[in-house]
Protein backbone atom coordinates (compact mmCIF):
# COMPACT_ATOMS: atom_id res chain seq x y z
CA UNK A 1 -99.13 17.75 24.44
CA UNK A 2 -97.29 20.72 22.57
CA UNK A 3 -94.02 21.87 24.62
CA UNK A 4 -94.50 25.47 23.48
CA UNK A 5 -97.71 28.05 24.01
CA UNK A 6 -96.79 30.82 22.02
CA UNK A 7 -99.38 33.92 22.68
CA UNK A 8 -99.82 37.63 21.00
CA UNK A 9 -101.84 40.70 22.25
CA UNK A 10 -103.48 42.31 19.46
CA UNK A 11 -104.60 45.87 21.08
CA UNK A 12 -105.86 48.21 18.63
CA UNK A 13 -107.78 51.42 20.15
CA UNK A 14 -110.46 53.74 17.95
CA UNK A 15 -113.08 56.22 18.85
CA UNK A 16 -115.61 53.93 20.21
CA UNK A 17 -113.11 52.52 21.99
CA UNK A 18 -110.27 49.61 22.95
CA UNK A 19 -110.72 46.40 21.21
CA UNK A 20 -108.00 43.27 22.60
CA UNK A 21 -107.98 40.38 20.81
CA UNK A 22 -106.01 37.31 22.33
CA UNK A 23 -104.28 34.56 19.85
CA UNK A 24 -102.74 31.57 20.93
CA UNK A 25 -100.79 28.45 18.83
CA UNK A 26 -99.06 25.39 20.57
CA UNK A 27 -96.16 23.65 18.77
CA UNK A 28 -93.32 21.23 19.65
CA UNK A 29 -91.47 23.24 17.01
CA UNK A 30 -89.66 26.71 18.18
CA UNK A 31 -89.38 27.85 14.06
CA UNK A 32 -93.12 27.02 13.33
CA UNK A 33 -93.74 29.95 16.40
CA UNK A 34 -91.44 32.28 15.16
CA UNK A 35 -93.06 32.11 11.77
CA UNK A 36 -96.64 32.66 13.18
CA UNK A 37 -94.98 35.17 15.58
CA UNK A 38 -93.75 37.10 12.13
CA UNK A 39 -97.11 37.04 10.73
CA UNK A 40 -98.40 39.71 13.50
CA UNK A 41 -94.88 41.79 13.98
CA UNK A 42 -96.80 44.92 15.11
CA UNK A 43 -98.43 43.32 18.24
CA UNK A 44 -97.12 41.78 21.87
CA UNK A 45 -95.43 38.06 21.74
CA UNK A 46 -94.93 35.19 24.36
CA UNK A 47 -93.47 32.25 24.44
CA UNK A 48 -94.43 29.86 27.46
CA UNK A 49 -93.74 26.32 28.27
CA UNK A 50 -96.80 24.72 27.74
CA UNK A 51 -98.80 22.32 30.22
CA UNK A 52 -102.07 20.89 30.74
CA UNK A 53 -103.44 23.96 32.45
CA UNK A 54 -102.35 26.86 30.27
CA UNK A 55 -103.62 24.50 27.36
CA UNK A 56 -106.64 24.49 28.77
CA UNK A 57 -107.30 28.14 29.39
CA UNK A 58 -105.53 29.39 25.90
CA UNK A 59 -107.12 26.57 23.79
CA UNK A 60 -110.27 28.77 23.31
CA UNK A 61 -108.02 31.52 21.68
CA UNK A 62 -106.28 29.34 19.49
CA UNK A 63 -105.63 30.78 16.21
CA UNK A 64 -106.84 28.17 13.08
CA UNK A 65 -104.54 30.74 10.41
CA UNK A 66 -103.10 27.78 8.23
CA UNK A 67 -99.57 27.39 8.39
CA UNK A 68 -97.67 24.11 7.46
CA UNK A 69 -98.72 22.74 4.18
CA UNK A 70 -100.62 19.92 6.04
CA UNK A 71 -102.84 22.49 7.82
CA UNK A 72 -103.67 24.13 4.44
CA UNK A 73 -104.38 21.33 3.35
CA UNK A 74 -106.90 19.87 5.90
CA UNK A 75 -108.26 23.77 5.58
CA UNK A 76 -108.93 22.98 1.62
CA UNK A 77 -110.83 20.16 2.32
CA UNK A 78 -113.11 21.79 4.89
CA UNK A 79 -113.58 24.91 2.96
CA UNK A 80 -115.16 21.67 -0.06
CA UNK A 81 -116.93 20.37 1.93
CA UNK A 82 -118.48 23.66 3.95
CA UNK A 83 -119.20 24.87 0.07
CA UNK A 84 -121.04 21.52 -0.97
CA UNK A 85 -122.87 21.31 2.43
CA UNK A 86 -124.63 24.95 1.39
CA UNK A 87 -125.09 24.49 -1.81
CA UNK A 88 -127.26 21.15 -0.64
């Protein structure tokens, strides 16, 4: 499991109303946090040690924004394959 549950509160109100949006990333690596952290530096940030049952109930917020060059990667190759799946 990931030591770190890093979180941010996206709140962004309109005329029809307030719309919340919840992100979430685990990492074992404080930078690789920071970095995501500094992709959203107008909204609300946490860091948390992680454990099994705050994995659990952020996992379904996770955010899949590409980040290392192994993630872009792996996020190539599904965006191929998604592509050749509709064109069959």
């Amino acid at each position: 499991m990931k030591k770190y549950l890093g979180l941010i509160k996206i709140y962004e109100e309109s005329m029809s109303g307030t719309h919340i949006k919840l992100l979430s990333r685990t990492s074992d690596d404080m930078n690789l946090i920071n970095f995501w952290f500094d992709m959203y530096p107008k909204h609300e940030h946490v860091v948390l040690e992680n454990n099994e049952k705050l994995d659990s109930m952020f996992d379904i917020f996770k955010d899949m924004t590409p980040i290392t060059s192994e993630e872009k990667k792996s996020m190539k190759r599904a965006k191929k394959l998604y592509l050749k799946i509709m064109k069959e």
